[in-house]
N, C-alpha and C. Protein backbone atom coordinates (compact mmCIF):
# COMPACT_ATOMS: atom_id res chain seq x y z
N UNK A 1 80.69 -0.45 23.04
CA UNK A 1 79.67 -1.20 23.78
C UNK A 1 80.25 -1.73 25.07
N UNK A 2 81.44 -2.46 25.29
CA UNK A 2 82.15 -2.66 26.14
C UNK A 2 82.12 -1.91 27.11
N UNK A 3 83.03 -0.76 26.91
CA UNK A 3 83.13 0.38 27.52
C UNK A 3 81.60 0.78 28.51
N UNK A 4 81.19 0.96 27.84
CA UNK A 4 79.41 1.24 28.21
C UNK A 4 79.29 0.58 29.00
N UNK A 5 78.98 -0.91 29.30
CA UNK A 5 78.78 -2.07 29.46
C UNK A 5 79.66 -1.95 31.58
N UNK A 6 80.89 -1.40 31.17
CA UNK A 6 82.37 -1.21 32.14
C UNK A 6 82.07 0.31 33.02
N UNK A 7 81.23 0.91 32.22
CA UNK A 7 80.63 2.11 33.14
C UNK A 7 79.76 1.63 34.07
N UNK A 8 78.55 1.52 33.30
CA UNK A 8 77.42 0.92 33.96
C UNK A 8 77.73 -0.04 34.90
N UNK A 9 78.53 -0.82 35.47
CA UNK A 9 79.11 -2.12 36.40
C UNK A 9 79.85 -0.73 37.34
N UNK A 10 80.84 -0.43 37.00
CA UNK A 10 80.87 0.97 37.97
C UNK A 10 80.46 1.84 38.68
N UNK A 11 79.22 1.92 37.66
CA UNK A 11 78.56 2.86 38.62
C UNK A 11 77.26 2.30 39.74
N UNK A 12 76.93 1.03 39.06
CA UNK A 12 76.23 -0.10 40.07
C UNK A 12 76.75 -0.40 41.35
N UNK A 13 78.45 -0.66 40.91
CA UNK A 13 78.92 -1.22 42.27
C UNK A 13 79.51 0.05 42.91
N UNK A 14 79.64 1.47 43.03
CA UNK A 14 80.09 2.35 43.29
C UNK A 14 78.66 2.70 44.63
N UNK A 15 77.25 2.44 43.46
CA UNK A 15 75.94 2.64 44.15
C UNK A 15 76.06 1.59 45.48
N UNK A 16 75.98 0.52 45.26
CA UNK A 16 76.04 -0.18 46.26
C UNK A 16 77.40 -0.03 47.39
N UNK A 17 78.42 -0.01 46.70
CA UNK A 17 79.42 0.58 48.26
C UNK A 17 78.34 1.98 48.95
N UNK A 18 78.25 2.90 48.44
CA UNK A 18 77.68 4.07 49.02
C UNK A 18 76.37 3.52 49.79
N UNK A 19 75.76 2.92 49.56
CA UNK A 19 74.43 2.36 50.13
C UNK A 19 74.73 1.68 51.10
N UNK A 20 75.56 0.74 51.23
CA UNK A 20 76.31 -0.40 52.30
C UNK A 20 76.62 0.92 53.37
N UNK A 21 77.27 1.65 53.05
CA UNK A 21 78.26 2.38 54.06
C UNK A 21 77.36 3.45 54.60
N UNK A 22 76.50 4.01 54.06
CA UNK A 22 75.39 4.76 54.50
C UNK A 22 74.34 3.71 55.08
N UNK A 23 74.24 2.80 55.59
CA UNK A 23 73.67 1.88 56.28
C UNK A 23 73.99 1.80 57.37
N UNK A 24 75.46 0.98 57.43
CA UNK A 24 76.01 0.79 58.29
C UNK A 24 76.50 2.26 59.26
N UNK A 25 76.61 3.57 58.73
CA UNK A 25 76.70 5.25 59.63
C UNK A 25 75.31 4.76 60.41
N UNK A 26 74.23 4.88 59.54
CA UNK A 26 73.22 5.35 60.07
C UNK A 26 72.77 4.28 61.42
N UNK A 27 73.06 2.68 61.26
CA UNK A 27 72.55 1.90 62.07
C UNK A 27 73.89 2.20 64.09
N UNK A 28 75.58 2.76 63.07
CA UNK A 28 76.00 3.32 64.66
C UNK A 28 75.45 4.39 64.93
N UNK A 29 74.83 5.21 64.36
CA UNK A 29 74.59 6.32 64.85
C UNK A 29 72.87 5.90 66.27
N UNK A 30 71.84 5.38 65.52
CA UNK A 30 71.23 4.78 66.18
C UNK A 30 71.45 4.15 67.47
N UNK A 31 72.81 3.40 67.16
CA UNK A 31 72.95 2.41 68.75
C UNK A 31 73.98 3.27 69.42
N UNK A 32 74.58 4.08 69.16
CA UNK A 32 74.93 5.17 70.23
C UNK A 32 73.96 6.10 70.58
N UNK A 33 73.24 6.62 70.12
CA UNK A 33 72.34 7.44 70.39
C UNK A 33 71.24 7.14 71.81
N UNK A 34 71.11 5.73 71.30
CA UNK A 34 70.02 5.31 72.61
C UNK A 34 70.36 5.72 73.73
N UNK A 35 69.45 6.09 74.57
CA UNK A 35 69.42 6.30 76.00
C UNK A 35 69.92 5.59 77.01
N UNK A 36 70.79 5.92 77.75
CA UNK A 36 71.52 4.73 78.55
C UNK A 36 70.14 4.24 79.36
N UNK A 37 70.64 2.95 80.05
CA UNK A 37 69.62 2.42 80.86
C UNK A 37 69.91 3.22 82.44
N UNK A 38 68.97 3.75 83.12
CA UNK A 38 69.01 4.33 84.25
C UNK A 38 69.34 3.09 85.69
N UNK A 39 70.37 3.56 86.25
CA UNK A 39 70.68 2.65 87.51
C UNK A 39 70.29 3.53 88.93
N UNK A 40 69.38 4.55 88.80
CA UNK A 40 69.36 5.36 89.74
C UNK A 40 68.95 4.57 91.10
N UNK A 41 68.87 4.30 91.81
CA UNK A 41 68.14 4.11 93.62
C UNK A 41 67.45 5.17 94.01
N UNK A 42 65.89 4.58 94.17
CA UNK A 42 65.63 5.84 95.53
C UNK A 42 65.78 6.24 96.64
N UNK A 43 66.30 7.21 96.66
CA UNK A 43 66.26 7.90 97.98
C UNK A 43 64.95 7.99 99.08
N UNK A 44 65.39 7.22 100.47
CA UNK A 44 64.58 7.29 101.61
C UNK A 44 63.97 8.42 101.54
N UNK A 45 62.68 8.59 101.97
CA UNK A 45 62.52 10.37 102.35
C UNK A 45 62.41 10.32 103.91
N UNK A 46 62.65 9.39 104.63
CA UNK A 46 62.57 9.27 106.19
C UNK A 46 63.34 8.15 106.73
N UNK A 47 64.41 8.08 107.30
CA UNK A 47 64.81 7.49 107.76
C UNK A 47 65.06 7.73 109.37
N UNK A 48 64.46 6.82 110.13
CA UNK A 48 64.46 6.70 111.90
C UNK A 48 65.85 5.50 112.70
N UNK A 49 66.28 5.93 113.29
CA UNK A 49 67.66 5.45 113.43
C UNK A 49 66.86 4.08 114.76
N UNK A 50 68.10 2.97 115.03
CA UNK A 50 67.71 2.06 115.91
C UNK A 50 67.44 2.97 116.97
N UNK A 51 66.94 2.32 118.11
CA UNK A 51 66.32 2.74 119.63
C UNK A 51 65.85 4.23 118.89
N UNK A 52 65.26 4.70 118.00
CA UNK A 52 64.01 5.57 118.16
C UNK A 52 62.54 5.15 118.57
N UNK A 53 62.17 6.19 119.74
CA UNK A 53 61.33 5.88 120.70
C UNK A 53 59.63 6.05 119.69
N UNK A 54 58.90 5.35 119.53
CA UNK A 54 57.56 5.69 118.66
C UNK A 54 56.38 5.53 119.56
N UNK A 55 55.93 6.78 120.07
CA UNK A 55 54.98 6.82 121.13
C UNK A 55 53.55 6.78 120.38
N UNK A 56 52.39 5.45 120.64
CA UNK A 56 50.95 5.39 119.85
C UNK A 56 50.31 5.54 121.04
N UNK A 57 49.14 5.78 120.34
CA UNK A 57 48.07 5.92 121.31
C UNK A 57 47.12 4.88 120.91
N UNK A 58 46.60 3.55 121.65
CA UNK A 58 45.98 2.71 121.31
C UNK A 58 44.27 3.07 121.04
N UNK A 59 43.63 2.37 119.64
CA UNK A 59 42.46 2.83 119.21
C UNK A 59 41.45 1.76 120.09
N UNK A 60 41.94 0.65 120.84
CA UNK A 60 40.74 0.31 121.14
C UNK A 60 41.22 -0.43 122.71
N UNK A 61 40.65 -1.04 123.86
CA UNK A 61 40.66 -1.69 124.99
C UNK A 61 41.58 -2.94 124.28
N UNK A 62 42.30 -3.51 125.47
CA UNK A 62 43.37 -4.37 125.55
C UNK A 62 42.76 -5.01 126.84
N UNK A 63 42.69 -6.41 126.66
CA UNK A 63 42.15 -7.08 128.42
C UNK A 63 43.42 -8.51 127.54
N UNK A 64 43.75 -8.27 129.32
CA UNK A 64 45.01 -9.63 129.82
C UNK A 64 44.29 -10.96 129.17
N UNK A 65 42.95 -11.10 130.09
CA UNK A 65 42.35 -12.37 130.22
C UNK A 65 41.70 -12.47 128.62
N UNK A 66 41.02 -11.67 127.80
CA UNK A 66 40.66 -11.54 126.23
C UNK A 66 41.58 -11.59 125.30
N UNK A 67 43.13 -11.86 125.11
CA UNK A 67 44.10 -11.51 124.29
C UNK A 67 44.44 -13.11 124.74
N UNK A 68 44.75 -13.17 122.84
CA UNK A 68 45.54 -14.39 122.80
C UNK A 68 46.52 -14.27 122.09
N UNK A 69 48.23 -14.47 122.30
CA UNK A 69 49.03 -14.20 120.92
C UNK A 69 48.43 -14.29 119.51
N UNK A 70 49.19 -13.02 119.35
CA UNK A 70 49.03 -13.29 117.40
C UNK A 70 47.96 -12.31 117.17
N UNK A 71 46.90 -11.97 118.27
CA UNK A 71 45.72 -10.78 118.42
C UNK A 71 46.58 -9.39 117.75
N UNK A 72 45.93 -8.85 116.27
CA UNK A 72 46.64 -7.78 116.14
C UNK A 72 45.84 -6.81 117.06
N UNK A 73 46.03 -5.39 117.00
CA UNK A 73 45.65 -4.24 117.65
C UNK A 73 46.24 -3.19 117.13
N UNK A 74 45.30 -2.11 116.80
CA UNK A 74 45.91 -0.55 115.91
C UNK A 74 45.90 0.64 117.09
N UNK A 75 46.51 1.42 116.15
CA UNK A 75 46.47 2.83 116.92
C UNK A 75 47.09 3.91 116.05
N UNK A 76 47.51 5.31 116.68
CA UNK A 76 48.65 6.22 116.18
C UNK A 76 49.44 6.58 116.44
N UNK A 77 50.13 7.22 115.69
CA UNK A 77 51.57 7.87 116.72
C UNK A 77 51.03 8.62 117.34
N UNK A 78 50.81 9.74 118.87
CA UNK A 78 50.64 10.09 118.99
C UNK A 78 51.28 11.53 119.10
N UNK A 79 52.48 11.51 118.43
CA UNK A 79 53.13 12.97 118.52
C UNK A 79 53.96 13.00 117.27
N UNK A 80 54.77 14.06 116.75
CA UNK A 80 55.57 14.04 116.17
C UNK A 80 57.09 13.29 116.01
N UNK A 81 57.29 12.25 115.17
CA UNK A 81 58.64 11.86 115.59
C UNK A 81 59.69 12.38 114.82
N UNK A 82 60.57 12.96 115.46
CA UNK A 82 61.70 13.90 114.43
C UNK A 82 62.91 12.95 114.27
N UNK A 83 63.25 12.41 112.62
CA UNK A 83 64.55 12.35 112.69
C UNK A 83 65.50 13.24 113.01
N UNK A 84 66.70 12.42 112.89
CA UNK A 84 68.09 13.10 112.91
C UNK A 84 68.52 14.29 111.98
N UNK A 85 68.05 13.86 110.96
CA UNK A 85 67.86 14.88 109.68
C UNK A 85 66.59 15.95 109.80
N UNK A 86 66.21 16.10 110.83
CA UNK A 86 64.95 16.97 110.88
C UNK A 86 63.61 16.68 110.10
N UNK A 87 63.72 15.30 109.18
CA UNK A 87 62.30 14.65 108.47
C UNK A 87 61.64 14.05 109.87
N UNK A 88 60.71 14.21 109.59
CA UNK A 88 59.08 13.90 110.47
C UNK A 88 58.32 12.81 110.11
N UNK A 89 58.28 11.84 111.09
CA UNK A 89 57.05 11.05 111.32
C UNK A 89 55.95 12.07 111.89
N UNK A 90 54.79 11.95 110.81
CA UNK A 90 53.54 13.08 111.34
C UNK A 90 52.94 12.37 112.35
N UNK A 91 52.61 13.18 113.52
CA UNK A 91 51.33 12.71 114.00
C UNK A 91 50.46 12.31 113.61
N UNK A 92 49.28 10.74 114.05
CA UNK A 92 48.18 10.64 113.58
C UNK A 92 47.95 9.22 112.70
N UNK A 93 50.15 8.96 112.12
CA UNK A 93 50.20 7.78 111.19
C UNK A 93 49.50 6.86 111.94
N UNK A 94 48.82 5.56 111.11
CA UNK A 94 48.44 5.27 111.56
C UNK A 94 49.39 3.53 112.19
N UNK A 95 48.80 2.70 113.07
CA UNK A 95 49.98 1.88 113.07
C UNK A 95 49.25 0.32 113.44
N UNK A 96 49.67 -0.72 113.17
CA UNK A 96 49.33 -2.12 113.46
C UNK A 96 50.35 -2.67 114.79
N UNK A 97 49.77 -3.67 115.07
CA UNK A 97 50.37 -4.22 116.11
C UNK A 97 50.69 -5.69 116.68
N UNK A 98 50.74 -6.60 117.10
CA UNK A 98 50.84 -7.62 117.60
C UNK A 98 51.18 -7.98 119.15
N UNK A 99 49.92 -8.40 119.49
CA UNK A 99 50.13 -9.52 120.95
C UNK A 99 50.91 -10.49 120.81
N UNK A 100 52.09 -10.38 121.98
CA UNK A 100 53.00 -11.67 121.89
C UNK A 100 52.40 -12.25 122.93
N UNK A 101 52.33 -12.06 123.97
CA UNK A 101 51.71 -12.65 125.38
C UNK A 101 50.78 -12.32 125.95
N UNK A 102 49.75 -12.58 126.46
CA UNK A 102 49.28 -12.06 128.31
C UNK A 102 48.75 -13.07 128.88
N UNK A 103 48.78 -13.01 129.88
CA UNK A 103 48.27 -13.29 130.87
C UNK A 103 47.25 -12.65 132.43
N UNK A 104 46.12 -13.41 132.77
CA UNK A 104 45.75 -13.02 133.69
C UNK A 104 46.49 -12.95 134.74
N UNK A 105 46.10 -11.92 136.09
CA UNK A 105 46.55 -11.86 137.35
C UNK A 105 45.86 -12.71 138.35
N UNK A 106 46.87 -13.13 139.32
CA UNK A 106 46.19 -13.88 140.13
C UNK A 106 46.76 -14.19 141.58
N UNK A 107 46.61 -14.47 143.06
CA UNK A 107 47.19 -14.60 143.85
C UNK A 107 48.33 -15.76 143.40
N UNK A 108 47.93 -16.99 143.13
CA UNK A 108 49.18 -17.36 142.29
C UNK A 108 49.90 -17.33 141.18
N UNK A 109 49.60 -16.70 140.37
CA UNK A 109 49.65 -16.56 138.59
C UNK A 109 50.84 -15.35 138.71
N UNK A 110 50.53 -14.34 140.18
CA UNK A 110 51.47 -12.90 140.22
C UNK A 110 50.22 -11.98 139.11
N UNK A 111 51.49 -11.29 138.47
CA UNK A 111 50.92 -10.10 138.70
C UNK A 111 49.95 -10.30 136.95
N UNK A 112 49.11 -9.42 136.54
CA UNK A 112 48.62 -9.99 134.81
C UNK A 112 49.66 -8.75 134.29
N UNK A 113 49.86 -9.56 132.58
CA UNK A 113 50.59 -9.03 131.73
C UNK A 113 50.25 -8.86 130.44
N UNK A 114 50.52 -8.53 129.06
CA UNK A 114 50.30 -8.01 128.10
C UNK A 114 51.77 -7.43 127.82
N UNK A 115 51.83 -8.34 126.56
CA UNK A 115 53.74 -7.99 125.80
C UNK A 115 53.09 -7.88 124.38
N UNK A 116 53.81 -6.52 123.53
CA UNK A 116 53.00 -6.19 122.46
C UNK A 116 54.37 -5.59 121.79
N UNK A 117 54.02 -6.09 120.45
CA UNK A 117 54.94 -5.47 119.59
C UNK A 117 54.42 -4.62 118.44
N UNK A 118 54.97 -3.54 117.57
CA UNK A 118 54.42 -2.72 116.59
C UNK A 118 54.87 -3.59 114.98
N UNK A 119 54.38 -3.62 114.68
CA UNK A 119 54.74 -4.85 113.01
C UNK A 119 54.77 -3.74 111.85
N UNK A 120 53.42 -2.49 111.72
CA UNK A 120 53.56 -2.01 110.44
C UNK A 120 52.97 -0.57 110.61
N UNK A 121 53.98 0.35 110.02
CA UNK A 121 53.54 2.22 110.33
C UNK A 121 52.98 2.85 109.00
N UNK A 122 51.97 3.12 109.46
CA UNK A 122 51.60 3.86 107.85
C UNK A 122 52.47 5.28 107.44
N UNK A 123 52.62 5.70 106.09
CA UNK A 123 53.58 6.48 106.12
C UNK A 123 53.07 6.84 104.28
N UNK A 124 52.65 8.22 104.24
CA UNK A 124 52.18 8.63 102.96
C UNK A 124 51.59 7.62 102.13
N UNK A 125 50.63 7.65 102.81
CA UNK A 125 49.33 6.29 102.24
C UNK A 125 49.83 4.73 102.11
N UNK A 126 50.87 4.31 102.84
CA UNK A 126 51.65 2.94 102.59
C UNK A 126 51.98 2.42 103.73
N UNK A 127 51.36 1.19 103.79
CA UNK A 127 51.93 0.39 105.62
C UNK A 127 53.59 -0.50 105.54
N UNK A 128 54.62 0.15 105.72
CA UNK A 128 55.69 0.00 106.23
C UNK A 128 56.25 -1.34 107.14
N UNK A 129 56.55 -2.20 106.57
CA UNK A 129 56.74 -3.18 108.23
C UNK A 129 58.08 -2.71 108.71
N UNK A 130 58.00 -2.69 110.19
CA UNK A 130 58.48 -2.26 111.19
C UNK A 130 58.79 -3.24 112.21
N UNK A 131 60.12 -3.11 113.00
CA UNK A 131 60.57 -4.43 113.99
C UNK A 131 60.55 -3.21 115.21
N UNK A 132 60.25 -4.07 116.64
CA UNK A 132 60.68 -3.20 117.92
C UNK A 132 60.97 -3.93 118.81
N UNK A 133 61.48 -3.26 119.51
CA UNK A 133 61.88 -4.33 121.30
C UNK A 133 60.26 -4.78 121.37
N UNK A 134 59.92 -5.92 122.39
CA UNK A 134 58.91 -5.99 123.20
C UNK A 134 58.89 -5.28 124.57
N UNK A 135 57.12 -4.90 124.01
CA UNK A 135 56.82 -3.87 125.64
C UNK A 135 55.85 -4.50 126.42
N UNK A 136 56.39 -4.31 127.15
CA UNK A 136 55.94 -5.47 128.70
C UNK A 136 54.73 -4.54 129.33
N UNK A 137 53.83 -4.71 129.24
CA UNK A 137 52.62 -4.17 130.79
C UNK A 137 52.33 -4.74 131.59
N UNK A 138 52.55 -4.62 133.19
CA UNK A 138 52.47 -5.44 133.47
C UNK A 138 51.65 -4.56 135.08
N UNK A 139 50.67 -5.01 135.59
CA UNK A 139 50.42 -4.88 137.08
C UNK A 139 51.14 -5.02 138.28
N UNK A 140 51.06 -4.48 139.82
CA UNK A 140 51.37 -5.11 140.62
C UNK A 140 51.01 -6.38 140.75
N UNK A 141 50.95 -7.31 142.11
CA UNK A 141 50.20 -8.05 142.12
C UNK A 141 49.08 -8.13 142.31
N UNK A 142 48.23 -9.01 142.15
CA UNK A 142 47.28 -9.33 142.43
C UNK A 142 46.53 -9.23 144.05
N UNK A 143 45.45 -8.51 143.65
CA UNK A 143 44.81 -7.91 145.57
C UNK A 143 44.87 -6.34 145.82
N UNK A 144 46.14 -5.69 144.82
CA UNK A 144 45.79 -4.32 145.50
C UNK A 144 44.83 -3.87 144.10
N UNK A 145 44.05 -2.77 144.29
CA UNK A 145 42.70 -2.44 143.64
C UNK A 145 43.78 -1.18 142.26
N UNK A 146 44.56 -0.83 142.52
CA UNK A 146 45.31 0.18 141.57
C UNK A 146 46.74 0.03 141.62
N UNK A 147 47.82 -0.15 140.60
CA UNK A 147 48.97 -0.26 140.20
C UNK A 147 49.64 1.01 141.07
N UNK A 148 50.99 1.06 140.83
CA UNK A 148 51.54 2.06 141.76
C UNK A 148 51.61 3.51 140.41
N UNK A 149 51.63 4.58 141.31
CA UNK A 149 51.37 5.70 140.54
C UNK A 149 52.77 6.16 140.14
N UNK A 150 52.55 7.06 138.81
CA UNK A 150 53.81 7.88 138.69
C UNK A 150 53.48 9.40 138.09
N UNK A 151 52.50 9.49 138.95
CA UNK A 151 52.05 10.97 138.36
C UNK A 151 51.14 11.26 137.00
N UNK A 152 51.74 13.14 136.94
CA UNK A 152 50.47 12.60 135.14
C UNK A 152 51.44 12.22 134.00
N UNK A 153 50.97 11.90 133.04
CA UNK A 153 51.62 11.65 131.94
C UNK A 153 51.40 10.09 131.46
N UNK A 154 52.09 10.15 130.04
CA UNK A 154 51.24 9.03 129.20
C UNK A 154 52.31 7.38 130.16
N UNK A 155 51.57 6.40 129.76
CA UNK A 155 51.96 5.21 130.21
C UNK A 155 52.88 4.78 129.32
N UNK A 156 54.52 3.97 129.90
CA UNK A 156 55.42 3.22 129.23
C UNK A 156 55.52 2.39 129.93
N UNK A 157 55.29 1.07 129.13
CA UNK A 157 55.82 -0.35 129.84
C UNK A 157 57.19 -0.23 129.09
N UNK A 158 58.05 -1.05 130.08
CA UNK A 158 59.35 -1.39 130.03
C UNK A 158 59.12 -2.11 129.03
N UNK A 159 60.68 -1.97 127.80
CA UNK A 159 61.09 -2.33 126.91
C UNK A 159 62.00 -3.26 127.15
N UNK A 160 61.81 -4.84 126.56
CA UNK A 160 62.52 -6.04 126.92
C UNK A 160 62.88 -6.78 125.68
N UNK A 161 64.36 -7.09 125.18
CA UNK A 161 64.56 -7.49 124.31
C UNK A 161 64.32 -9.22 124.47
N UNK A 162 63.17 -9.71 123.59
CA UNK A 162 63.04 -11.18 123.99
C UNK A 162 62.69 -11.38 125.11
N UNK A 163 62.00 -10.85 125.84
CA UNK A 163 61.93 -10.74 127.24
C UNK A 163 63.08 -11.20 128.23
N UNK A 164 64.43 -11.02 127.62
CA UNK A 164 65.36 -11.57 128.43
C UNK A 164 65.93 -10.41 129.31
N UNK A 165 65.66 -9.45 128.53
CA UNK A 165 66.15 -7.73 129.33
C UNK A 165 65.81 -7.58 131.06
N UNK A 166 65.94 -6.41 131.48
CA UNK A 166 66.03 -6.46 132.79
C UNK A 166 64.71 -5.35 133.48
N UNK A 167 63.99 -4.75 131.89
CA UNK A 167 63.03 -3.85 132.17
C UNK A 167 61.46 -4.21 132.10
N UNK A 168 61.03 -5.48 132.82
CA UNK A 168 59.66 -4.96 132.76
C UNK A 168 59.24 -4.84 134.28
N UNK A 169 58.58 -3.74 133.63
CA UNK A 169 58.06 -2.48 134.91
C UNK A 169 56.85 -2.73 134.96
N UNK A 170 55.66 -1.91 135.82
CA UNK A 170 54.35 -1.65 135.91
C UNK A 170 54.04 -0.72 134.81
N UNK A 171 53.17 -0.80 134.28
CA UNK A 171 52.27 0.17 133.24
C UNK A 171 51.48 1.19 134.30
N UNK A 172 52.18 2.44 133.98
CA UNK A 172 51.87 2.99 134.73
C UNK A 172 51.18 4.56 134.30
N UNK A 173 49.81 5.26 134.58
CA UNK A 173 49.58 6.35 134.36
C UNK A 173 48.55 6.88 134.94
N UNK A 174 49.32 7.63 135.75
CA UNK A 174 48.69 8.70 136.69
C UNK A 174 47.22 8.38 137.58
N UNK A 175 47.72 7.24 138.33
CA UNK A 175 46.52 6.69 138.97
C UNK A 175 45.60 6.27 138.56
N UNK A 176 45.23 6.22 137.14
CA UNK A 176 44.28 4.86 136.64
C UNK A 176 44.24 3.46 136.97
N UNK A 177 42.82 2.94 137.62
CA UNK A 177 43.11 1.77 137.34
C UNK A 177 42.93 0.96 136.29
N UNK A 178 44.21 -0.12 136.14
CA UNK A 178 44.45 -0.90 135.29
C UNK A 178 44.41 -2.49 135.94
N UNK A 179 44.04 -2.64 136.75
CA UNK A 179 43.95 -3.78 137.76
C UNK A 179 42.55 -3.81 138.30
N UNK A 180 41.65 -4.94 137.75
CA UNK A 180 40.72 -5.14 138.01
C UNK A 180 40.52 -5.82 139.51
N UNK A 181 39.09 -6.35 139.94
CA UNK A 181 38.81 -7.02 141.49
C UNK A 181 39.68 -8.50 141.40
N UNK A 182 38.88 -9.25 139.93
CA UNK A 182 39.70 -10.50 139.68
C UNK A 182 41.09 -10.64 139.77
N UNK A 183 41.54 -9.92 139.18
CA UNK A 183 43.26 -9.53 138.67
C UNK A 183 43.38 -9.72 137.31
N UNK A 184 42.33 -8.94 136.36
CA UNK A 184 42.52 -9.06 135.49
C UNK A 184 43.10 -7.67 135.30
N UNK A 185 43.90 -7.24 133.89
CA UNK A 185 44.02 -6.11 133.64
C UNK A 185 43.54 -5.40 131.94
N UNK A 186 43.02 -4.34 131.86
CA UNK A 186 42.36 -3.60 131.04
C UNK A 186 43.00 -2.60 130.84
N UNK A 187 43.54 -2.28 129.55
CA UNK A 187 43.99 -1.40 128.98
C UNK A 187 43.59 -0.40 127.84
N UNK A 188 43.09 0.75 128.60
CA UNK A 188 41.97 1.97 127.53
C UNK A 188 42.41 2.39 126.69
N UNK A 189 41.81 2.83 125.52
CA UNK A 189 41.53 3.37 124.19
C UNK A 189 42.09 4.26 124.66
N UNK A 190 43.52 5.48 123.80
CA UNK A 190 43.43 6.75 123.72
C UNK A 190 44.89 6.55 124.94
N UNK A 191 45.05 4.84 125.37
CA UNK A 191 46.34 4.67 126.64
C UNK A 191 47.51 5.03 125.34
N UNK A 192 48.67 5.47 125.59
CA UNK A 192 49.70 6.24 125.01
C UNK A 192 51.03 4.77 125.50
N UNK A 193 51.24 4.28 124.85
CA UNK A 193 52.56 3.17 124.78
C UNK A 193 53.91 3.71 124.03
N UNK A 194 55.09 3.76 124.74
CA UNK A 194 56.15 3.91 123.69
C UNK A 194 57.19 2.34 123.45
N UNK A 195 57.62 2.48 122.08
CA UNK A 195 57.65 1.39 121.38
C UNK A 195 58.95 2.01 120.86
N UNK A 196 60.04 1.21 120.96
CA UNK A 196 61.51 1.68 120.77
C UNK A 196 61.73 0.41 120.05
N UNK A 197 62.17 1.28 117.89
CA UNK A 197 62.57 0.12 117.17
C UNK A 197 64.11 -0.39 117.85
N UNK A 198 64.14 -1.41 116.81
CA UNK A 198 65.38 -2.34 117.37
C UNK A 198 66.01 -2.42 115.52
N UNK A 199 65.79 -1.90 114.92
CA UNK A 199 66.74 -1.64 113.66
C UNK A 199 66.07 -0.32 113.16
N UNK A 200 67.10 -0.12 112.53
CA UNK A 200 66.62 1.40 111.48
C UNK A 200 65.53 0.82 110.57
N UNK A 201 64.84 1.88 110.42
CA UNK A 201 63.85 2.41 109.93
C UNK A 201 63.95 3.12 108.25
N UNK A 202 63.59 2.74 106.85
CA UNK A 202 63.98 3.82 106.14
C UNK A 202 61.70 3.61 105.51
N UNK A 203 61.32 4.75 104.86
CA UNK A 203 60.20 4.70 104.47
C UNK A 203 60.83 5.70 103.03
């Protein structure tokens, strides 16, 4: 009976080591098995380097004397912009903007102005914010009926960092006037601005 008694306790606790230890396989096997956690980063699919030039074409009229800072204003790129890597800003993105300044023209006031910056680029259905120099437009003075010409081609106001730079120029394109009788100045739908960021770009 003993004996019996000395099996049976044997083979109980023999069951239970085997059960313990087939527990404990199966629960490392589980926590190695899991899937590491992924640390991947995405990759840019466009990246535009500093001083790339982003030429828009404005969607609607710009007036000196009607603009008050902070006035946004849209438009598009109007051409292709090629990175370094041969990826493409498409024509057409679309883009936001911001009035920093203007002012009317006037025999004393000088000449009228309009300083505009680009804030956000659309880019495969997503608006991007974006930093750039400020671009200066600016008239002769006040009294002559048309700005000075520079032939055909699209209009660039000088690019001025903080306006402390040494470039603002006349807005200039191909004998349009942009200089009203008053001295105000008006700037048309479809006018072509280039806009040179001031940091890289990734989308």
């Amino acid at each position: 009976m003993k004996k019996r008694l000395k099996r049976l306790v044997y083979v109980v606790l023999t069951l239970m080591i085997f059960l313990l230890c087939d527990g404990n396989v199966f629960s490392q096997e589980t926590t190695t098995t899991a899937p590491p956690a992924s640390n991947a980063v995405s990759t840019p699919t466009l990246v535009l380097e500093s001083g790339t030039v982003i030429p828009i074409k404005l969607s609607s009229m710009l007036v000196a004397s009607g603009s008050q800072p902070g006035t946004k204003f849209a438009g598009v790129v109007s051409m292709d912009v090629i990175a370094s890597d041969g990826s493409v800003l498409p024509q057409n993105c679309k883009v936001q903007g911001v009035i920093v300044s203007a002012k009317k023209g006037g025999r004393l006031a000088g000449s009228a102005e309009i300083v505009l910056k680009l804030t956000f680029i659309q880019y495969e259905k997503k608006y991007h914010p974006v930093t750039t120099f400020a671009l200066a437009l600016s008239t002769e003075k006040a009294g002559k009926e048309t700005i000075r010409k520079a032939g055909a081609g699209a209009a660039i106001g000088a690019a001025f960092n903080g306006g402390t730079g040494a470039g603002r120029g006349a807005a200039v394109m191909g004998g349009l006037q942009l200089l009203s009788h008053n001295g105000d100045m008006k700037v048309p739908a479809g006018y072509v601005l280039n806009f040179k960021l001031d940091k890289e770009l990734k989308f």
